[in-house]
N, C-alpha and C. Protein backbone atom coordinates (compact mmCIF):
# COMPACT_ATOMS: atom_id res chain seq x y z
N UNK A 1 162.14 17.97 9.49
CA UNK A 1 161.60 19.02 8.60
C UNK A 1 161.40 18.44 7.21
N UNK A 2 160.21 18.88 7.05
CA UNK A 2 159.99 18.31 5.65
C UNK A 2 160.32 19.04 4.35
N UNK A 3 160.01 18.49 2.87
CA UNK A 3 160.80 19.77 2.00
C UNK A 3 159.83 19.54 0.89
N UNK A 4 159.77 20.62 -0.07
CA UNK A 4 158.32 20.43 -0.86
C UNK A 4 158.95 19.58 -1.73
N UNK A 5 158.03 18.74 -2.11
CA UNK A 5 158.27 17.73 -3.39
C UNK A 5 158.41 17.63 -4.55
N UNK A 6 158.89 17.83 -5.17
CA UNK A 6 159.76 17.34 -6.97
C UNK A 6 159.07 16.48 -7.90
N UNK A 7 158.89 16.68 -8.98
CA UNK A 7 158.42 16.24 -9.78
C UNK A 7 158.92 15.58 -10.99
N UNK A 8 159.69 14.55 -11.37
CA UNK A 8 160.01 13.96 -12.48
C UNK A 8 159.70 14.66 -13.92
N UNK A 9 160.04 14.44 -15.17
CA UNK A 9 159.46 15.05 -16.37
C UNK A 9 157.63 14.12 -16.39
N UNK A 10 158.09 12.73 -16.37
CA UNK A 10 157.36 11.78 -16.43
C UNK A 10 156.01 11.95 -15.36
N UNK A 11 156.21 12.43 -14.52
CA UNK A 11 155.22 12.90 -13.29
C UNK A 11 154.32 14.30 -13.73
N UNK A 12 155.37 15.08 -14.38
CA UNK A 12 154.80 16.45 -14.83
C UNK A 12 153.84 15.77 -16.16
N UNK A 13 154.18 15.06 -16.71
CA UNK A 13 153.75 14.90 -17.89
C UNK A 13 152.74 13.95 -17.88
N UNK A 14 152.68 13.15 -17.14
CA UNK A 14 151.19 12.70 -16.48
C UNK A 14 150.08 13.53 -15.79
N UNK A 15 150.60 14.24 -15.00
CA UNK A 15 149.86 15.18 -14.40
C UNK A 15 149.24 16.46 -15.56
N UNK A 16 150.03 16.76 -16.66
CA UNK A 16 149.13 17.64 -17.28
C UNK A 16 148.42 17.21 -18.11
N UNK A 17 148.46 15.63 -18.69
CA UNK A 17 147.81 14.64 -19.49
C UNK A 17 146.55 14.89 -18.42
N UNK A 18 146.77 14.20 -17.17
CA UNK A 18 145.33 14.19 -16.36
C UNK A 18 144.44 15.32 -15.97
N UNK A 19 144.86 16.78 -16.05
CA UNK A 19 144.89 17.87 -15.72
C UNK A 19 143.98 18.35 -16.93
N UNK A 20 144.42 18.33 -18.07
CA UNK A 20 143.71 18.81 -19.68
C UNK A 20 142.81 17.58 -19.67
N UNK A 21 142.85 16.48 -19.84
CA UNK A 21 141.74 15.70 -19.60
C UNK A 21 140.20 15.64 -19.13
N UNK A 22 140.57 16.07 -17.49
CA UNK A 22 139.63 16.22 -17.05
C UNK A 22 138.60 17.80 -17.39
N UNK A 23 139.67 18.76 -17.53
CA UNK A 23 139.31 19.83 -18.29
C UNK A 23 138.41 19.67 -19.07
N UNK A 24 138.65 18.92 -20.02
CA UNK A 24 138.11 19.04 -21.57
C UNK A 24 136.39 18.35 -21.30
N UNK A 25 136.52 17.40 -19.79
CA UNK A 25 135.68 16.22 -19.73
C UNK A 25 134.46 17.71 -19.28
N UNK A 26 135.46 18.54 -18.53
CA UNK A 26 134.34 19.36 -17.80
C UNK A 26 133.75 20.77 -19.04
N UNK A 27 134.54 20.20 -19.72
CA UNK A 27 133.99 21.48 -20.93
C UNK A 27 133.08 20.74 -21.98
N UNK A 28 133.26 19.64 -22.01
CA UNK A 28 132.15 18.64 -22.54
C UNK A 28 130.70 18.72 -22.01
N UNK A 29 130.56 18.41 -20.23
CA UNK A 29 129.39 18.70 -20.11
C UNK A 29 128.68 20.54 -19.92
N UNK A 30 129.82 21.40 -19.96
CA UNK A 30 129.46 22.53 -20.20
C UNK A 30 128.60 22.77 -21.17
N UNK A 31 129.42 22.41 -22.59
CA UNK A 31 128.68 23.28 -23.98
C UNK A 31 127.59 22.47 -23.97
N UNK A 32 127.75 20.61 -23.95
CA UNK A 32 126.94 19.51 -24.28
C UNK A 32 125.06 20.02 -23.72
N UNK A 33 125.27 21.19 -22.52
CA UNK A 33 124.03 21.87 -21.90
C UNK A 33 124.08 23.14 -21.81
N UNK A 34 124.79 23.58 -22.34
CA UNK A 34 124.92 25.39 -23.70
C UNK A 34 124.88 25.88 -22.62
N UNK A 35 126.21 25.51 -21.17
CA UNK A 35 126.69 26.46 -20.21
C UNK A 35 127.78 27.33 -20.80
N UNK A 36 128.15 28.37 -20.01
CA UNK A 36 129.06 28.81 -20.22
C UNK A 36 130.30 28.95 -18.55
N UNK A 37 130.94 29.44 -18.44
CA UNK A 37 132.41 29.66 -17.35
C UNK A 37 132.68 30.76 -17.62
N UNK A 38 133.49 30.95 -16.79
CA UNK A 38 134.50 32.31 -16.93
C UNK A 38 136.18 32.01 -17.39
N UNK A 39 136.64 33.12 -16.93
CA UNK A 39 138.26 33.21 -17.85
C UNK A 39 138.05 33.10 -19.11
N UNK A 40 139.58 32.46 -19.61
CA UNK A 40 139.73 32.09 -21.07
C UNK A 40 138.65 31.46 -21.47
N UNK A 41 138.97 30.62 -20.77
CA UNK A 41 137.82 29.07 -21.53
C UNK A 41 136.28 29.39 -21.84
N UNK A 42 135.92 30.57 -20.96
CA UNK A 42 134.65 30.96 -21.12
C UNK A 42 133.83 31.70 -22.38
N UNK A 43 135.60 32.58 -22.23
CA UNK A 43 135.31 33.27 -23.36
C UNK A 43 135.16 33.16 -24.81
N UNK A 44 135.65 31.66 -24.77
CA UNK A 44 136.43 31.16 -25.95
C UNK A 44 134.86 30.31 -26.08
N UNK A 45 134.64 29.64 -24.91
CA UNK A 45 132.97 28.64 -24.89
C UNK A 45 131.73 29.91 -25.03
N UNK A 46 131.73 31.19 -25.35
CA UNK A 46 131.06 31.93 -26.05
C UNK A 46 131.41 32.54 -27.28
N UNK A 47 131.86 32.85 -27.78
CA UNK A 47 132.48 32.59 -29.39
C UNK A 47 132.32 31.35 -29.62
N UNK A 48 132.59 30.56 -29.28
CA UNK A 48 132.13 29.25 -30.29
C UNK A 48 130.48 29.37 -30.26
N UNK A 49 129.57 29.28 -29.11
CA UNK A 49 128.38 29.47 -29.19
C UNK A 49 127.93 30.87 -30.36
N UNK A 50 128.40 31.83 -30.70
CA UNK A 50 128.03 32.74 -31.00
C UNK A 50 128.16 32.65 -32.55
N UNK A 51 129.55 32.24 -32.71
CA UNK A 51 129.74 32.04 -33.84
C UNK A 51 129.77 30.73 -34.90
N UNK A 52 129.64 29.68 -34.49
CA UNK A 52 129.48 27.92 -34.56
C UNK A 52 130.90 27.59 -34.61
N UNK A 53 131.69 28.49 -34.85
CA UNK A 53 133.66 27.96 -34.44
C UNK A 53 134.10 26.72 -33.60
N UNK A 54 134.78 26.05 -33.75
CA UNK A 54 135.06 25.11 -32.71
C UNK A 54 135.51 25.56 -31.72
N UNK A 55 135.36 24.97 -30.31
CA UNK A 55 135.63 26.12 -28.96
C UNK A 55 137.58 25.37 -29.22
N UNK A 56 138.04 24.09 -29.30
CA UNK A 56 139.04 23.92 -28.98
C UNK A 56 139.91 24.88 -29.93
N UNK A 57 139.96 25.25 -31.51
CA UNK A 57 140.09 25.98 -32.00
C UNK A 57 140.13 27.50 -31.40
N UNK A 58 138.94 28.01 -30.85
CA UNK A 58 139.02 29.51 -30.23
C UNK A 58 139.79 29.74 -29.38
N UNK A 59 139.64 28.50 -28.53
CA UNK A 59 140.43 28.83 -26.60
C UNK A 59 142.08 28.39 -27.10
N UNK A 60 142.61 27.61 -28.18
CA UNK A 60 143.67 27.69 -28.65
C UNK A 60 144.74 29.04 -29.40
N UNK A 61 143.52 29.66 -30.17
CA UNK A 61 143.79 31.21 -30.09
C UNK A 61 144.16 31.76 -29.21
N UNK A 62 142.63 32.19 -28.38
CA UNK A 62 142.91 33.00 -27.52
C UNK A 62 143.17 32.90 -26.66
N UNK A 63 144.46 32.28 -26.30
CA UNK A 63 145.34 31.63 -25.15
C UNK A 63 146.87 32.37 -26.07
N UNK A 64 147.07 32.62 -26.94
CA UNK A 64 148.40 32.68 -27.68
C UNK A 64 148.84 34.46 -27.45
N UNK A 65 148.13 35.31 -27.15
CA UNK A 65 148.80 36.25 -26.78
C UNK A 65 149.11 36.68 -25.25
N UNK A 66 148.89 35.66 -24.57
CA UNK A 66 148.93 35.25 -23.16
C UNK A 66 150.64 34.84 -22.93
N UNK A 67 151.39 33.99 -23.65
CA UNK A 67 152.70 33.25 -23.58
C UNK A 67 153.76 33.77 -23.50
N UNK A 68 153.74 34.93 -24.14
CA UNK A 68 154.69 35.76 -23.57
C UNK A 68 154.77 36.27 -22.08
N UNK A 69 153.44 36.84 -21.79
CA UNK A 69 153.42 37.65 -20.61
C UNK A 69 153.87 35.95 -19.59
N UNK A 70 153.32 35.14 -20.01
CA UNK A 70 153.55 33.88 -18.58
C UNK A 70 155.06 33.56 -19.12
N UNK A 71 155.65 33.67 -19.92
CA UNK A 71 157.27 33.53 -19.87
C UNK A 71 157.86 34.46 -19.00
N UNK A 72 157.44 35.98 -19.19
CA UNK A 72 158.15 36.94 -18.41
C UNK A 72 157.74 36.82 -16.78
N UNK A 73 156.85 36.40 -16.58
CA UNK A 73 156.11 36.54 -15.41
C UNK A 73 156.78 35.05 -14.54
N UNK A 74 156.50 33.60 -15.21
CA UNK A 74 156.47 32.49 -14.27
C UNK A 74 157.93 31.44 -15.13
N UNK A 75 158.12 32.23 -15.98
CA UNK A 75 159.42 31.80 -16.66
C UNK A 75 159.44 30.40 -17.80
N UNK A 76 160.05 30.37 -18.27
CA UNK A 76 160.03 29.01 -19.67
C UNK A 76 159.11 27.96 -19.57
N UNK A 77 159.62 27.19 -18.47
CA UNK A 77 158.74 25.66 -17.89
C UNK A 77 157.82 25.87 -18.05
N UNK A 78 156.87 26.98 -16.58
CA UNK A 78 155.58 27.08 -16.98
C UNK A 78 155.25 27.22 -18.32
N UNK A 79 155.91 27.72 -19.25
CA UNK A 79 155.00 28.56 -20.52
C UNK A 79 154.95 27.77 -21.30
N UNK A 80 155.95 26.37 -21.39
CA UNK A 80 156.10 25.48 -21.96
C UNK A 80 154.90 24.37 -21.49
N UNK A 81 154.92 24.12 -20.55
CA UNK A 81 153.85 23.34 -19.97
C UNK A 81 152.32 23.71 -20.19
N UNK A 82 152.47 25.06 -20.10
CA UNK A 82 150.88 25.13 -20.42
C UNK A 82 150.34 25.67 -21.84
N UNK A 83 151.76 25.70 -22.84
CA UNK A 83 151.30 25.62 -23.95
C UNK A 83 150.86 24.12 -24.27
N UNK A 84 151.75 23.32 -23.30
CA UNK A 84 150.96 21.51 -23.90
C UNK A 84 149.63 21.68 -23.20
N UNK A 85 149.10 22.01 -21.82
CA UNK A 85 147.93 21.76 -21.37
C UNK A 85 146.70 22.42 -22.35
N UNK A 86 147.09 23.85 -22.75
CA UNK A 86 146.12 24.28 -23.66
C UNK A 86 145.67 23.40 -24.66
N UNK A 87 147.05 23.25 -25.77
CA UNK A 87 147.03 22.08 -26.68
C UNK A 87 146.21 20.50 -26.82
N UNK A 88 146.89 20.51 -25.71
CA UNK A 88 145.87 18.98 -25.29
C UNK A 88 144.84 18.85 -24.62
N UNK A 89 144.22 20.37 -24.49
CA UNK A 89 142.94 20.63 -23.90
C UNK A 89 141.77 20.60 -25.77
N UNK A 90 142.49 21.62 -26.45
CA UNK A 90 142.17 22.25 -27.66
C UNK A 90 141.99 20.89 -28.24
N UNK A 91 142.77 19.97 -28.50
CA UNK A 91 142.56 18.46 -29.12
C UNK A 91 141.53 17.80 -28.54
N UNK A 92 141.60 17.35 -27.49
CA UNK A 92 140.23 16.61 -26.97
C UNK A 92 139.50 16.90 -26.73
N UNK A 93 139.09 18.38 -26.87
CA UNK A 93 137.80 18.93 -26.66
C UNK A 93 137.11 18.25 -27.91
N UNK A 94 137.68 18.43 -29.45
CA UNK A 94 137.15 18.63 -30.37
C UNK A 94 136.74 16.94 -30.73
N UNK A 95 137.89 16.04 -29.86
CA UNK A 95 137.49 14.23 -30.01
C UNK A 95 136.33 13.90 -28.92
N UNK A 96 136.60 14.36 -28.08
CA UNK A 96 135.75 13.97 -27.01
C UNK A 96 134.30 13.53 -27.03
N UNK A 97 133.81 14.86 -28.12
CA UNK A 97 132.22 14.35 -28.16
C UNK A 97 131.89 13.57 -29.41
N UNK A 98 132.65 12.76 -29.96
CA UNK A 98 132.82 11.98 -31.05
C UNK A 98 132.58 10.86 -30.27
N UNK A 99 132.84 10.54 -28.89
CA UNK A 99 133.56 9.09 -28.08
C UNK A 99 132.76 9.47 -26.72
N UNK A 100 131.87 9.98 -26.33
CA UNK A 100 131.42 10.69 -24.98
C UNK A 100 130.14 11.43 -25.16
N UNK A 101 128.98 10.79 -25.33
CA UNK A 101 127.92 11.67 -25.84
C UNK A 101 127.00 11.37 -24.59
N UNK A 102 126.74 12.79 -23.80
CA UNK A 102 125.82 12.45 -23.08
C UNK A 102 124.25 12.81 -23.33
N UNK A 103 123.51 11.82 -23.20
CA UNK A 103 121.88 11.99 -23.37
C UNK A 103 121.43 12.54 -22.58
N UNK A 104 121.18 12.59 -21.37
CA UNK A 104 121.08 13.50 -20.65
C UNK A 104 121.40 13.98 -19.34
N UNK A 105 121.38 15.12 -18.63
CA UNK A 105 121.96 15.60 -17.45
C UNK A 105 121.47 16.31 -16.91
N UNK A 106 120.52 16.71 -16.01
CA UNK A 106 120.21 17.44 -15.04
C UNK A 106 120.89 18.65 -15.38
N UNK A 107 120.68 19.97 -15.63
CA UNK A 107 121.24 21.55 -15.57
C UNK A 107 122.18 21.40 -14.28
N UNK A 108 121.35 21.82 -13.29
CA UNK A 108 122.20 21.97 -11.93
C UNK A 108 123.07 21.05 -11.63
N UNK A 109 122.93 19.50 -11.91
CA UNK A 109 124.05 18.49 -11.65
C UNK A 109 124.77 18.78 -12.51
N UNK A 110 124.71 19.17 -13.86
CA UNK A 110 126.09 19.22 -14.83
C UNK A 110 126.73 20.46 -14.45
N UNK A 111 125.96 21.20 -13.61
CA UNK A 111 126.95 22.51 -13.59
C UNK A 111 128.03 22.18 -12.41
N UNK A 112 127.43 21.49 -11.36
CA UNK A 112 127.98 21.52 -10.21
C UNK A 112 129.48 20.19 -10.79
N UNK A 113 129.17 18.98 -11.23
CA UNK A 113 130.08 18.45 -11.82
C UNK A 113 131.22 19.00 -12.84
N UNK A 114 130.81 20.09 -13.27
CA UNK A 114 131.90 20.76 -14.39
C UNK A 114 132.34 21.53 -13.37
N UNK A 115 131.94 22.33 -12.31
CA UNK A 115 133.30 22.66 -11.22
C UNK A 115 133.88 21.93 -10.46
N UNK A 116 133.35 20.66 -10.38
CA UNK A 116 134.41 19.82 -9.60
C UNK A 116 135.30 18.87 -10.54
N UNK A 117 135.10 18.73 -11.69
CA UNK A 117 135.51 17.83 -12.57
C UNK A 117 136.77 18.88 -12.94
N UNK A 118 136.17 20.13 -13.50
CA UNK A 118 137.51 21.01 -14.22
C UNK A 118 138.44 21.31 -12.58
N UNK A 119 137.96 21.71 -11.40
CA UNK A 119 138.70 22.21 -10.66
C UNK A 119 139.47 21.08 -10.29
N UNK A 120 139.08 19.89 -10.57
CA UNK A 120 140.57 18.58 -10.36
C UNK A 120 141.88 18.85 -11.33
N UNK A 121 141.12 18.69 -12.61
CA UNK A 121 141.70 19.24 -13.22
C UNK A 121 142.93 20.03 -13.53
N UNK A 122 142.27 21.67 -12.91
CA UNK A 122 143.50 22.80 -12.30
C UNK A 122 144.14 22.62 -11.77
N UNK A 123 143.50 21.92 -10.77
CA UNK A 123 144.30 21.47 -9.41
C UNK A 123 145.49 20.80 -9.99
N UNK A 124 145.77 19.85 -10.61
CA UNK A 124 146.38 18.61 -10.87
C UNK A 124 147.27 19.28 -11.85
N UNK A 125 146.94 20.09 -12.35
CA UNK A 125 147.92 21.33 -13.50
C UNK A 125 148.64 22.40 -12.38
N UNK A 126 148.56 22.63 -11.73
CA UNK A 126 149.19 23.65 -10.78
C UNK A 126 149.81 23.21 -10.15
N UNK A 127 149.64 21.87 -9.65
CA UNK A 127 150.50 21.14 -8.90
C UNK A 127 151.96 21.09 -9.68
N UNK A 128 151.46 20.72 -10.92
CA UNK A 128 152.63 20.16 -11.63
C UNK A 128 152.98 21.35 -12.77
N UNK A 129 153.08 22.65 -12.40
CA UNK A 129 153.67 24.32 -12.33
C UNK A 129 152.94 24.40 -14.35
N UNK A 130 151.72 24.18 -13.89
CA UNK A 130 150.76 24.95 -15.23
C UNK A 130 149.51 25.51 -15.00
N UNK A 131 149.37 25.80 -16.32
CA UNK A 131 147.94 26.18 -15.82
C UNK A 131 147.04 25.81 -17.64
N UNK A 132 146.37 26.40 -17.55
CA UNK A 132 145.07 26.82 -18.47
C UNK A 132 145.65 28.10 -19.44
N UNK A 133 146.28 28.86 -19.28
CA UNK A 133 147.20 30.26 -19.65
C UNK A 133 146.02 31.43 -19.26
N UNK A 134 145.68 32.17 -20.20
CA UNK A 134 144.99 33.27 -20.31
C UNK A 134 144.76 34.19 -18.98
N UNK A 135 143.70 34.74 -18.19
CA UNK A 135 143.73 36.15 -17.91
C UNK A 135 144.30 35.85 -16.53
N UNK A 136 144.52 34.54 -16.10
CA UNK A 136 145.40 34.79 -14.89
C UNK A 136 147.05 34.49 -14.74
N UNK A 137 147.23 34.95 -15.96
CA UNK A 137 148.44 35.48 -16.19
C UNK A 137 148.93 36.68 -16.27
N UNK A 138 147.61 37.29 -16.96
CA UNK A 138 147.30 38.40 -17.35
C UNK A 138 147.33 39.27 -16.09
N UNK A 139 147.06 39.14 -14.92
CA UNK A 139 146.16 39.14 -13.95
C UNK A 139 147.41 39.42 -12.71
N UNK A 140 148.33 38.55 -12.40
CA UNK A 140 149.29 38.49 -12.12
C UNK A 140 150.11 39.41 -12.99
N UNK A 141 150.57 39.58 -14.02
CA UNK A 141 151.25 40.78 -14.67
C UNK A 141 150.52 42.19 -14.47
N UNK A 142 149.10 42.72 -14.38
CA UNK A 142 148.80 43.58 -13.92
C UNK A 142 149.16 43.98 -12.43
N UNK A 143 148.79 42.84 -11.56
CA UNK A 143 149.24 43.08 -10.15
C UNK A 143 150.67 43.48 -9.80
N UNK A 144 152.07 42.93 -10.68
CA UNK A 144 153.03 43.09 -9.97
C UNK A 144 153.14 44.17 -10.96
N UNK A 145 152.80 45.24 -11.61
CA UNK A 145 153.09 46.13 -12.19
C UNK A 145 152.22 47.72 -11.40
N UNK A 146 151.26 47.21 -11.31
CA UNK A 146 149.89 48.14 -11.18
C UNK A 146 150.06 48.53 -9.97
N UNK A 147 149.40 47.31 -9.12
CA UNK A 147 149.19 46.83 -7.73
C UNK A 147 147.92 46.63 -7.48
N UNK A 148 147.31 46.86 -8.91
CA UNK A 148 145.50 46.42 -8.77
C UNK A 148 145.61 44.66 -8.71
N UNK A 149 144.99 44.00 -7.91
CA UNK A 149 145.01 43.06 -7.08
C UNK A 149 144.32 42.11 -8.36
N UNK A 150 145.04 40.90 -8.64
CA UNK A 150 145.41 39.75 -9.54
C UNK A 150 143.51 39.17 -9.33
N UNK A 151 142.97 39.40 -8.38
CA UNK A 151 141.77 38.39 -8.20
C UNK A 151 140.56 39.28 -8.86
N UNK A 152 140.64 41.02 -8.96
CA UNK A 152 139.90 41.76 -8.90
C UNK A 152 140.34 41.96 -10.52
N UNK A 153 140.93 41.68 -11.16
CA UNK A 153 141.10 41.58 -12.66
C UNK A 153 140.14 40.23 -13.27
N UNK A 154 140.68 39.13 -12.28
CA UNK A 154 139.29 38.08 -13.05
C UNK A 154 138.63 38.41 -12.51
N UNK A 155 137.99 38.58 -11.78
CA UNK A 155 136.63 39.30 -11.61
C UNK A 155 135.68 39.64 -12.58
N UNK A 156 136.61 40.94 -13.07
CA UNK A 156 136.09 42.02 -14.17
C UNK A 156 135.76 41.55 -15.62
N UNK A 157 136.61 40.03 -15.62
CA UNK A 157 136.96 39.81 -16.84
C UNK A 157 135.48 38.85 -17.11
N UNK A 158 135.61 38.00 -15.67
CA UNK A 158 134.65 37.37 -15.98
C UNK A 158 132.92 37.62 -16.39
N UNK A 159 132.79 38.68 -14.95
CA UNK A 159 131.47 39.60 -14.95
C UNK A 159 131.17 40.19 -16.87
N UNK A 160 132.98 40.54 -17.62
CA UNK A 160 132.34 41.02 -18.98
C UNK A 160 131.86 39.63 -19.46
N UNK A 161 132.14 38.61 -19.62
CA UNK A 161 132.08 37.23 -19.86
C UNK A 161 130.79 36.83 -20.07
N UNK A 162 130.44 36.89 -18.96
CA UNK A 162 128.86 36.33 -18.31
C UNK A 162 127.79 37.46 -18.89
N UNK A 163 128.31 39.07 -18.85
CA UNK A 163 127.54 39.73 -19.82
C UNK A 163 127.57 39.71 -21.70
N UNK A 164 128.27 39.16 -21.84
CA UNK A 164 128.50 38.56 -23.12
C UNK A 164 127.36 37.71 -23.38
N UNK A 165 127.91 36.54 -22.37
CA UNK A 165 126.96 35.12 -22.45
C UNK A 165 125.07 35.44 -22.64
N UNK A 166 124.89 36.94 -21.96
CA UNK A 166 123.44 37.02 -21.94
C UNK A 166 122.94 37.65 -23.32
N UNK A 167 123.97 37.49 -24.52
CA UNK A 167 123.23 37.92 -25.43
C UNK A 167 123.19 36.49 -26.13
N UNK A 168 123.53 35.90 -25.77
CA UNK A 168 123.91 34.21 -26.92
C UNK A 168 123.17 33.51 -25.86
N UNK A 169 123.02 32.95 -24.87
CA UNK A 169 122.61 32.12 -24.22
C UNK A 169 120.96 32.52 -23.48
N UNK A 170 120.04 31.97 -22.73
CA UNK A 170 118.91 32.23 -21.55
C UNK A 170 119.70 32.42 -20.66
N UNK A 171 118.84 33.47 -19.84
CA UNK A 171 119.51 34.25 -18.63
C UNK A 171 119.17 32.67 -17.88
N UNK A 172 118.52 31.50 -18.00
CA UNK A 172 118.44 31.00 -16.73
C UNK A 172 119.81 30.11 -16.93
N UNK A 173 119.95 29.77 -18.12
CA UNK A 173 121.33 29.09 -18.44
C UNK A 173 122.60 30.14 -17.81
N UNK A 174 122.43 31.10 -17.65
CA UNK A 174 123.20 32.28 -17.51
C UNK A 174 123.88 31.92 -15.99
N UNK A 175 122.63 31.92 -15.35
CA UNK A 175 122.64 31.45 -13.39
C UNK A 175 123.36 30.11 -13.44
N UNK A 176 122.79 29.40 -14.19
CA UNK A 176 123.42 27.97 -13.77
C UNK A 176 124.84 27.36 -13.94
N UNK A 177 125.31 28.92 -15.11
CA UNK A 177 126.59 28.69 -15.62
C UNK A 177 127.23 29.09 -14.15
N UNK A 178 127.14 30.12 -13.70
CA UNK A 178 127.40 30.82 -12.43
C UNK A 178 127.40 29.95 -11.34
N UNK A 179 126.54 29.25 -10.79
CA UNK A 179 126.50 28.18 -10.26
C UNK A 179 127.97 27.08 -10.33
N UNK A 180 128.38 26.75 -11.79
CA UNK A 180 129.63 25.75 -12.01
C UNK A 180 130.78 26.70 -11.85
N UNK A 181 130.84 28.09 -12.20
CA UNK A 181 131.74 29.05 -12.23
C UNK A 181 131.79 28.63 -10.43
N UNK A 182 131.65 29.18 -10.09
CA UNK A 182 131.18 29.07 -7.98
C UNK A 182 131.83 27.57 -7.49
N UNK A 183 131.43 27.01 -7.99
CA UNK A 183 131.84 25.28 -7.74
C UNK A 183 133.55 25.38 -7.87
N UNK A 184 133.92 25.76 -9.24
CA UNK A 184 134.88 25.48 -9.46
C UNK A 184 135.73 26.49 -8.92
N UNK A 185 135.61 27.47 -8.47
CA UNK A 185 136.51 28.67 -7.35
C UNK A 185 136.28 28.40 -6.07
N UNK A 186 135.53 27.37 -6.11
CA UNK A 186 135.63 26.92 -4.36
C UNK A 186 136.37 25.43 -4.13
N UNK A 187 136.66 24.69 -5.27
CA UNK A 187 137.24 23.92 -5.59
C UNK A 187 139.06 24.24 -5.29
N UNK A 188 139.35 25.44 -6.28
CA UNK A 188 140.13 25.58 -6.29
C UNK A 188 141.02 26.61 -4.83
N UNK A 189 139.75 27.15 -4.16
CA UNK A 189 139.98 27.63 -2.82
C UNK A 189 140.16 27.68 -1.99
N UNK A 190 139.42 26.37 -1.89
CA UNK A 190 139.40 25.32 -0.83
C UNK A 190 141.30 24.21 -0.75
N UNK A 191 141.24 23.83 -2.07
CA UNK A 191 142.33 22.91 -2.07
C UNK A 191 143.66 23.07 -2.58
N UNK A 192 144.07 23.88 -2.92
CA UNK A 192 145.14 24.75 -3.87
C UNK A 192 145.55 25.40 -2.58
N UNK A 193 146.65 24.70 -2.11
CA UNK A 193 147.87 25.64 -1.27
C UNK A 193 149.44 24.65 -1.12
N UNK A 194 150.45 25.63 -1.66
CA UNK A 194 151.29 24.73 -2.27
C UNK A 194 151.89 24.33 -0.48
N UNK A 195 152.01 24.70 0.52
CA UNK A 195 152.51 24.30 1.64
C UNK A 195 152.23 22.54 1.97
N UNK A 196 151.11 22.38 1.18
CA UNK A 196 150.22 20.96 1.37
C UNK A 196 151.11 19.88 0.73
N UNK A 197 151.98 20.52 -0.30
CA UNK A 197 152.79 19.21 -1.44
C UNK A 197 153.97 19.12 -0.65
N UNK A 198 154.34 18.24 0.02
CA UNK A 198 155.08 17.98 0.45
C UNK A 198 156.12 16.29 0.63
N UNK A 199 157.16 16.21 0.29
CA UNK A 199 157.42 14.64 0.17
C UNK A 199 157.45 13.85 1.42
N UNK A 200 157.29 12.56 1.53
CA UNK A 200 157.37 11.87 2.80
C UNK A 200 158.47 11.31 2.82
């Protein structure tokens, strides 16, 4: 019988280094082609469009009234951990395109790459008990309170998101954002099941 596998500090702490990384890489070619996403990050990558704000700045905000509810909900570690993933998402977003400038990219290839690039990402943060913070925390605290169902909250959140996005962005940019949104929930749908981590 096998037993799920453990993680070192040093393991956790690589893993959310690689986790915000790739994040930031996939929020790079997001804005770099004035896409937008859903959740936090989305919301935060429309306010910056709307308003010229820095997005690592916004999604650093608006991630901060989230930390409580993921303390009460998934307890210290997590909240601790994904205050660094935010953090070190919020930092290299803002270096990244200083050191990473892309000339150009295909719409549909950058969208489809920013859901597989960020959903490694997640992936690689969840593994190692973090996340991104914001509404699926949120989301999970509605569910075990409510019983309105944790998936049908992002949903809602996102759909306001994407109607946001259609006053700042082209509706065709709008689809294509949708498109990487899709990528990256099938990413994470597909491969995200903790029964799979297991030690040898």
């Amino acid at each position: 019988m096998t037993e799920k596998a453990s993680h070192t500090a040093l393991a956790d702490a690589q893993g959310i280094v690689f986790g915000a990384t790739m994040a930031a890489t996939g929020v790079l070619i997001l804005t770099s082609l004035g896409l937008v996403t859903g959740q936090t990050a989305g919301l935060a990558v429309v306010i910056s469009y709307a308003t010229g704000w820095s997005f690592g700045a916004v999604f650093f905000v608006v991630n901060l009234p989230f930390y409580w509810l993921g303390y009460r909900r998934m307890g210290l570690a997590f909240t601790l951990k994904t205050f660094a993933a935010v953090a070190l998402l919020s930092v290299l977003s803002g270096w990244l395109p200083g050191v990473f400038v892309i000339d150009y990219l295909w719409v549909p290839l950058g969208a489809v790459l920013f859901g597989m690039i960020t959903g490694s990402g997640l992936l690689a943060l969840f593994r190692h008990g973090s996340s991104l913070g914001g509404v699926g925390i949120l989301a999970l605290y509605l569910q075990e309170k409510t019983g309105f169902k944790a998936g049908w909250t992002q949903l809602c959140f996102d759909v306001l998101v994407f109607l946001f996005a259609m006053s700042v962005i082209p509706l065709e940019k709008v689809l294509w954002s949708a498109l990487g949104a899709l990528v990256l929930n099938l990413v994470i749908a597909i491969n995200h099941r903790r029964d799979w981590y297991v030690a040898t």
